[in-house]
Protein backbone atom coordinates (compact mmCIF):
# COMPACT_ATOMS: atom_id res chain seq x y z
CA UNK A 1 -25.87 -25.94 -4.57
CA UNK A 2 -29.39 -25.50 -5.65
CA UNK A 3 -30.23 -25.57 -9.22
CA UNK A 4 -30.67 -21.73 -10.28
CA UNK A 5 -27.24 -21.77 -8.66
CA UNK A 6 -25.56 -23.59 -10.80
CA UNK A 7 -27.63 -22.19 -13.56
CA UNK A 8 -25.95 -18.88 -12.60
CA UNK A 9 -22.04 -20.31 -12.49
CA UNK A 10 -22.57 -21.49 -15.87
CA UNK A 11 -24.15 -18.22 -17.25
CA UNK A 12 -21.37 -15.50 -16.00
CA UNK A 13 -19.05 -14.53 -17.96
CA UNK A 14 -15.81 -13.28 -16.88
CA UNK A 15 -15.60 -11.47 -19.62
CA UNK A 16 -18.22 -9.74 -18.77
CA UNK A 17 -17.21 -9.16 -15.60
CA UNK A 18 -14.12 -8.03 -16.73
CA UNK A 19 -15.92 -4.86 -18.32
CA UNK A 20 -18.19 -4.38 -15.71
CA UNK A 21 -14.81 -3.91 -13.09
CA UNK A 22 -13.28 -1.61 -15.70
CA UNK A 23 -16.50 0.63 -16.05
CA UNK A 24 -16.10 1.26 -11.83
CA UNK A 25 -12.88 1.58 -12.57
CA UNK A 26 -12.79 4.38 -15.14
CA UNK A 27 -16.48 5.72 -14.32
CA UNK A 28 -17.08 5.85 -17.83
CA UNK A 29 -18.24 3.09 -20.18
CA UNK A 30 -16.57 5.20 -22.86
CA UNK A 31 -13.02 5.24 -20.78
CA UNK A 32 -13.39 1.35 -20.30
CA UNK A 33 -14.17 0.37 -23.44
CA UNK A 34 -10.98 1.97 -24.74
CA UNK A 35 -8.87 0.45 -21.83
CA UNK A 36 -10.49 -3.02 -22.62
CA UNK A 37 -9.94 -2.95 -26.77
CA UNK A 38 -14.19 -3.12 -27.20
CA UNK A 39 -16.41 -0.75 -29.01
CA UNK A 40 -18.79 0.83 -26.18
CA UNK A 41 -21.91 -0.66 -28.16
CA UNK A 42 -20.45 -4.38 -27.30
CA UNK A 43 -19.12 -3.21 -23.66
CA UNK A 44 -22.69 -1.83 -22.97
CA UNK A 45 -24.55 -4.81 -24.26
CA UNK A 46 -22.46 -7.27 -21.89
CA UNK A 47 -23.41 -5.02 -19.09
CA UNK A 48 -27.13 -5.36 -20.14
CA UNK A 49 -26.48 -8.98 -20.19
CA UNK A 50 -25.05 -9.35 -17.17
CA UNK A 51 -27.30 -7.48 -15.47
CA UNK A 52 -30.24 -8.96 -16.60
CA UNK A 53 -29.00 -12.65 -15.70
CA UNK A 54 -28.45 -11.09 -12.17
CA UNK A 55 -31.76 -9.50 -11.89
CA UNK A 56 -29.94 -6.51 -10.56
CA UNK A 57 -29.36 -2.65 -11.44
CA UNK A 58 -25.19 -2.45 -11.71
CA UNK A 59 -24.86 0.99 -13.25
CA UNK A 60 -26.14 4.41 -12.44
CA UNK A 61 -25.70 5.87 -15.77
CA UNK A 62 -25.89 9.75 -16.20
CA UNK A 63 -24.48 12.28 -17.98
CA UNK A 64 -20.77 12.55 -16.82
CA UNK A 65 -20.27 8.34 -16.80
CA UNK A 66 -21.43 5.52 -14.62
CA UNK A 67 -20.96 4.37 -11.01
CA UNK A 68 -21.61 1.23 -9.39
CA UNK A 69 -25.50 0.65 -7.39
CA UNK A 70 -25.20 -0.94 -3.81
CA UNK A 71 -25.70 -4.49 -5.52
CA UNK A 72 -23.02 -2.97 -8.24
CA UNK A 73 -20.50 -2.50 -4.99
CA UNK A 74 -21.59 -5.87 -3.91
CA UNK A 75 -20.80 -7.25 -7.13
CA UNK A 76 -17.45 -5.36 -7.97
CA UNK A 77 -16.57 -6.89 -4.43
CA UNK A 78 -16.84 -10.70 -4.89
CA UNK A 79 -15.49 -9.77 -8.98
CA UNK A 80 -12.07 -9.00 -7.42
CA UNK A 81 -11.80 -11.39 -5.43
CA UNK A 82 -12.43 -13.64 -8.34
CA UNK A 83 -9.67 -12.13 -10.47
CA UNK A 84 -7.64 -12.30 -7.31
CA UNK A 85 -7.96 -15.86 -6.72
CA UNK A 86 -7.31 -16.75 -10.54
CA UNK A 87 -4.09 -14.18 -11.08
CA UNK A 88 -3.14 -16.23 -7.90
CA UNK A 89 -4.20 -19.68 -9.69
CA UNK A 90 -1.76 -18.61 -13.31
CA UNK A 91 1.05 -17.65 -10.57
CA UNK A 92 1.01 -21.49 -9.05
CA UNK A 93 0.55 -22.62 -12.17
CA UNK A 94 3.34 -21.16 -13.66
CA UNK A 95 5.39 -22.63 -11.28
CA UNK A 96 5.45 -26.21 -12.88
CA UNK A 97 5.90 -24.88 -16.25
CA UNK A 98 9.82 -25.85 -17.63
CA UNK A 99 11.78 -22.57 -17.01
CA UNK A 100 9.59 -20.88 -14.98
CA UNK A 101 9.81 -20.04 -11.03
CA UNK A 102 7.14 -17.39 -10.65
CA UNK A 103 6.89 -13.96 -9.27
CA UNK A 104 5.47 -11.81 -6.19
CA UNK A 105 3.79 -8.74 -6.05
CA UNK A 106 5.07 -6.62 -3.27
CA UNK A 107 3.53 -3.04 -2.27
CA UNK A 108 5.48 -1.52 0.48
CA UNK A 109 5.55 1.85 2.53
CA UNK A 110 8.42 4.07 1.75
CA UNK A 111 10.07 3.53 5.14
CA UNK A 112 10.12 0.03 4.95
CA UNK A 113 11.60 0.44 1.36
CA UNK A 114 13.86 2.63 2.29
CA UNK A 115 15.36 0.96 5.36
CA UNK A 116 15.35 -2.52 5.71
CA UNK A 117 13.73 -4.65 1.75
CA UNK A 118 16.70 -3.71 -0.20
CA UNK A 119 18.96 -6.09 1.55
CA UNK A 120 16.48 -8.57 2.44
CA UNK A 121 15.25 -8.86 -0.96
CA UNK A 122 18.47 -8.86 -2.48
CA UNK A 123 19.62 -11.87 0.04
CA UNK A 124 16.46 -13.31 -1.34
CA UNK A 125 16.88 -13.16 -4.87
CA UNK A 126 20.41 -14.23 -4.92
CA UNK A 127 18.28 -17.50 -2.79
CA UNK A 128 16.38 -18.16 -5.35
CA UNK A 129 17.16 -16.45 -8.66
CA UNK A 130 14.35 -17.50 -10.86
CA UNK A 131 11.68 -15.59 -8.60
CA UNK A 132 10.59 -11.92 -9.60
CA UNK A 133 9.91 -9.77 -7.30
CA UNK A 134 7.16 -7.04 -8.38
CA UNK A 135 8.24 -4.13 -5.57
CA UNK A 136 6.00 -0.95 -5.47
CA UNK A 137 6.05 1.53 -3.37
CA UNK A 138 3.51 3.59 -1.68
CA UNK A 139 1.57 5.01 1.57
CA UNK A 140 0.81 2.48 4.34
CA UNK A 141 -3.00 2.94 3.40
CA UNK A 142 -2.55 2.18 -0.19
CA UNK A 143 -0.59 -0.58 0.79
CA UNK A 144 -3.19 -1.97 2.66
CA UNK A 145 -5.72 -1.18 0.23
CA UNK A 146 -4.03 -2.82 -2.32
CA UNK A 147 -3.42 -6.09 -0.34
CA UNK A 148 -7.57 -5.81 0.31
CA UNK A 149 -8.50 -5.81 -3.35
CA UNK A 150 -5.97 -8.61 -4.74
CA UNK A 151 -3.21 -5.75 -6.48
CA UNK A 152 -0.81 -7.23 -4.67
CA UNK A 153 0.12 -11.02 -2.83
CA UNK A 154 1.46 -9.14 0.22
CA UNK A 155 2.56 -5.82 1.61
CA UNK A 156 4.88 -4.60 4.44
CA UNK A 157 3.66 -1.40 5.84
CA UNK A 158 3.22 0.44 9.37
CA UNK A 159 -0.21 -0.99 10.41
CA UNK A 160 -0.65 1.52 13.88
CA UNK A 161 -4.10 2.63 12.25
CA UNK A 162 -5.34 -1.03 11.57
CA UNK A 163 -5.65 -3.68 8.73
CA UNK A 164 -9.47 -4.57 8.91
CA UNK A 165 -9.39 -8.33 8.23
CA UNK A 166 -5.96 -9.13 7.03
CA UNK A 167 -3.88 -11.11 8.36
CA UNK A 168 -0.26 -9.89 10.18
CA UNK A 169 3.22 -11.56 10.67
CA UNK A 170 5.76 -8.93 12.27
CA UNK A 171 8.58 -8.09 10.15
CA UNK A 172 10.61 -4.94 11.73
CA UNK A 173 10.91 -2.55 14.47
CA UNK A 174 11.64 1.32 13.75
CA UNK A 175 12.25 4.32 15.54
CA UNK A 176 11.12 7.86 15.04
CA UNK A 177 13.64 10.84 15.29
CA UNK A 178 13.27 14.48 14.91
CA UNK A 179 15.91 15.89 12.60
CA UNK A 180 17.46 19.33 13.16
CA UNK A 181 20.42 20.82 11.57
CA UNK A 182 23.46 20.56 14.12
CA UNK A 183 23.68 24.04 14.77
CA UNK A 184 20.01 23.80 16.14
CA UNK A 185 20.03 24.21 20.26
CA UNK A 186 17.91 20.98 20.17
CA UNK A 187 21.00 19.28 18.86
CA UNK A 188 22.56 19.14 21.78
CA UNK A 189 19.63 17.24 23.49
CA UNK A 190 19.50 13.36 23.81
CA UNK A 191 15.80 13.43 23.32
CA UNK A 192 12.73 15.93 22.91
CA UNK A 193 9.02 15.10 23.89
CA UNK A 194 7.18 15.90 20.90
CA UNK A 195 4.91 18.61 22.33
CA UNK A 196 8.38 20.64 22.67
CA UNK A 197 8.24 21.21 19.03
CA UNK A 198 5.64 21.94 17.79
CA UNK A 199 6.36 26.00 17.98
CA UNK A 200 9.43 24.95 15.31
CA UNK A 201 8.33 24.87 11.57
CA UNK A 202 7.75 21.31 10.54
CA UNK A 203 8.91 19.93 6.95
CA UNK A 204 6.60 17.17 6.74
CA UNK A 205 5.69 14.06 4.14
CA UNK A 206 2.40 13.35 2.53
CA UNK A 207 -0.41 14.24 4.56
CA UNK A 208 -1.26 10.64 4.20
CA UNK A 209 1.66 9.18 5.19
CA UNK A 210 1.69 6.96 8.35
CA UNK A 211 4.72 9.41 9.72
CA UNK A 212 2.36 12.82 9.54
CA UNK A 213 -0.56 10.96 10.34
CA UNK A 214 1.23 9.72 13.92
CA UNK A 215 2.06 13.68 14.27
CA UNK A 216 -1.01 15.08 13.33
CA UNK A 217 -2.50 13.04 16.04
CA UNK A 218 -0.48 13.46 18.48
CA UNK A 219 0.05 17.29 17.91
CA UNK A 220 -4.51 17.51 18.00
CA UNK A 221 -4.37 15.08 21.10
CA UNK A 222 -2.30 18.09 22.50
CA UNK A 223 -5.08 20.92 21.49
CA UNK A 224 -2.40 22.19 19.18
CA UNK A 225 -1.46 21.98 15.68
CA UNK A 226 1.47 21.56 13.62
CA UNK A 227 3.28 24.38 11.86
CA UNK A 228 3.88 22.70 8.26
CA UNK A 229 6.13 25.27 6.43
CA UNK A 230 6.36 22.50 3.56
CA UNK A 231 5.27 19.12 2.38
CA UNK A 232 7.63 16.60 0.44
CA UNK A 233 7.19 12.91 -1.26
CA UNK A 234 10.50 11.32 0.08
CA UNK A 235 12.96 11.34 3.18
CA UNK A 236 15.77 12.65 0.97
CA UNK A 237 14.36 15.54 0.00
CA UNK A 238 13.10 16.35 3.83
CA UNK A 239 16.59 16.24 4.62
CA UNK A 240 17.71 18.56 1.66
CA UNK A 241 15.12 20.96 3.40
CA UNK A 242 16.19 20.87 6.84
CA UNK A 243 19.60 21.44 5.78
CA UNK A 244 18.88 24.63 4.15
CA UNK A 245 16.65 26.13 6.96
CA UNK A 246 13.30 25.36 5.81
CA UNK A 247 12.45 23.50 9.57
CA UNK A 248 12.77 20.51 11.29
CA UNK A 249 11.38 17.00 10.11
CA UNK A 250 10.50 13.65 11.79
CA UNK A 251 11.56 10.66 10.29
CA UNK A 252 12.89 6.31 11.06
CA UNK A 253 16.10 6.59 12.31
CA UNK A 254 17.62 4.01 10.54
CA UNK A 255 16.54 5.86 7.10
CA UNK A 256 18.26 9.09 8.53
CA UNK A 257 21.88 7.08 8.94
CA UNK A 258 21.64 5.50 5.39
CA UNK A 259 21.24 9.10 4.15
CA UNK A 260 23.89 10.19 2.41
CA UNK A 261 24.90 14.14 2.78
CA UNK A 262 23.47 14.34 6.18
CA UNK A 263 26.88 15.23 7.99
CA UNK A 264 25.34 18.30 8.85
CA UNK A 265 21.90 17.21 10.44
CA UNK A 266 21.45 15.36 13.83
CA UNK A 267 18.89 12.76 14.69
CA UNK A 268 17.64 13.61 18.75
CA UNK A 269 15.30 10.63 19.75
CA UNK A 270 11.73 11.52 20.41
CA UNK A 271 10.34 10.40 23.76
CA UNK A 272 6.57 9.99 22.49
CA UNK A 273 5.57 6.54 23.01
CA UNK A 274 3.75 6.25 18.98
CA UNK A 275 8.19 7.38 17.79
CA UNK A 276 8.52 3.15 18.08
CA UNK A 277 6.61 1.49 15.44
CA UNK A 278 5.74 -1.80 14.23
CA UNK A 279 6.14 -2.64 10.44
CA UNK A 280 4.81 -5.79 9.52
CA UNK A 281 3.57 -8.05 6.78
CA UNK A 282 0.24 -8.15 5.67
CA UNK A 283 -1.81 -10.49 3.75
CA UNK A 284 -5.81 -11.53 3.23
CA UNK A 285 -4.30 -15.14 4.23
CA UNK A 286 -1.10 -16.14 3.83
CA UNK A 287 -1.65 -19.91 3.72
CA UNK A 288 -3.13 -19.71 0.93
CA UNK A 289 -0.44 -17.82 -0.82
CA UNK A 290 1.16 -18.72 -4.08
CA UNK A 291 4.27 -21.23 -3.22
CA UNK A 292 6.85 -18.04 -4.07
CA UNK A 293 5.04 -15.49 -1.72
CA UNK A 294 5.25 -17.86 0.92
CA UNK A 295 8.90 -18.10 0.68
CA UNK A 296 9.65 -14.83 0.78
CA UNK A 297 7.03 -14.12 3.44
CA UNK A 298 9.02 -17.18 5.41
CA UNK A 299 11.99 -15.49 4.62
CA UNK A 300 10.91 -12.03 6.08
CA UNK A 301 9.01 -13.09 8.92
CA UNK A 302 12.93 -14.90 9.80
CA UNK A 303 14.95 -12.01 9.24
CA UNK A 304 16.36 -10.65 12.42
């Protein structure tokens, strides 16, 4: 490593670069010095500081806050990865310390929470009760967003729309249905291309939800468009919906059967070939994974 190198390793201070992630964070120097317990004098001064022993601009500072340069990016970039690698560094750590087994952050899409982690965590944890398991759950993208910038060890997500560099393992297979109430004429069909209803009114999920995604795509592929009467956050309520008239919904199969109160709704398979999805894992690198993620990544990856 030549000298100046070196010079540099010694000189940064994670601190510092603590402040300087919470000022892109918050956009304001003001916000961040409040989240980070430092007067905004002493915040500003380390970002001085740090700036001038990079020889780089950071900040754009105006009026309304502060947002990172191209070499701030750049910088806000590698200074996640370095909090990554030593959150990951305390979690293996921890591991030899007397009591102490660990814990794994988990961010997962809502159909994969819904259908299939309950039990397979729960067979986990009973496996190895001193392990915590940190579950949140959220849209595909955010779950692969999160896995990007360190929030989270792993995720298990629908990945049709790409993971950039991760890496994959598969994990589970679902199918999409449409759901109509049983008095619906579709009802009486053992499948429906999707194109056939798209004249119905649609109660649909978060327009940034893998599921409406898949639809929107396939319903612009078609020239057409869908007719959204109303968006909800979960499966439960798109089921309260369609069983009081408000349209007809698409949604895993498997979620639909572990609904409870759907006696009057019926799941008619959808012949579009994007209805069977992938959900897998996904990680920056799994071998290098703290010892508990990679147990319950091995014990995932095995699960029929």
């Amino acid at each position: 490593m030549p000298t100046t190198d070196r010079t540099l390793t010694r000189r940064m201070d994670l601190t510092s670069l603590q402040m300087f992630v919470a000022v892109c964070e918050t956009g304001s120097i003001g916000k961040a010095a409040e989240r980070e317990f430092i007067a905004p004098s002493a915040l500003s001064k380390r970002l001085s500081d740090l700036e001038a022993s990079l020889g780089s601009q950071l900040l754009q500072r105006h009026a309304r806050g502060a947002h990172p340069t191209p070499a701030g990016q750049s910088l806000l970039h590698h200074a996640r990865s370095v909090f990554f690698s030593l959150d990951r560094m305390q979690t293996e750590l921890s591991e030899y310390a007397d009591g102490a087994r660990g814990q794994v952050r988990v961010h997962a899409s809502i159909s994969a929470t819904v259908q299939f982690l309950p039990e397979d965590l729960g067979a986990f944890i009973r496996a190895h009760k001193g392990i915590k398991i940190d579950l949140e759950e959220h849209l595909s993208a955010e779950v692969i967003r999160a896995v990007q910038e360190g929030a989270a060890d792993f995720g298990v997500c629908n990945t049709a729309d790409g993971v950039g560099e991760l890496q994959t393992l598969p994990y589970r297979q679902d199918q999409l249905v449409l759901i109509v109430p049983r008095t619906h004429a579709i009802a009486r069909q053992a499948s429906v291309a999707f194109a056939d209803t798209l004249a119905l009114d649609h109660v649909g999920l978060h327009s940034n939800s893998s599921i409406y995604v898949a639809m929107r795509q396939a319903a612009a592929a078609l020239g057409l468009s869908i007719k959204l009467r109303i968006q909800v956050a979960g499966l439960d309520a798109m089921c309260r919906m369609i069983h009081n008239g408000l349209g007809v919904g698409v949604m895993p199969l498997r979620a639909f059967t572990l609904m409870h109160g759907a006696d009057n709704l019926a799941a008619v398979a959808l012949t579009d070939s994007w209805a069977q999805r992938r959900i897998e894992l996904v990680a920056r690198d799994f071998s290098t994974l703290p010892r508990t993620a990679r147990l319950l990544v091995d014990h995932l990856k095995l699960t029929p």
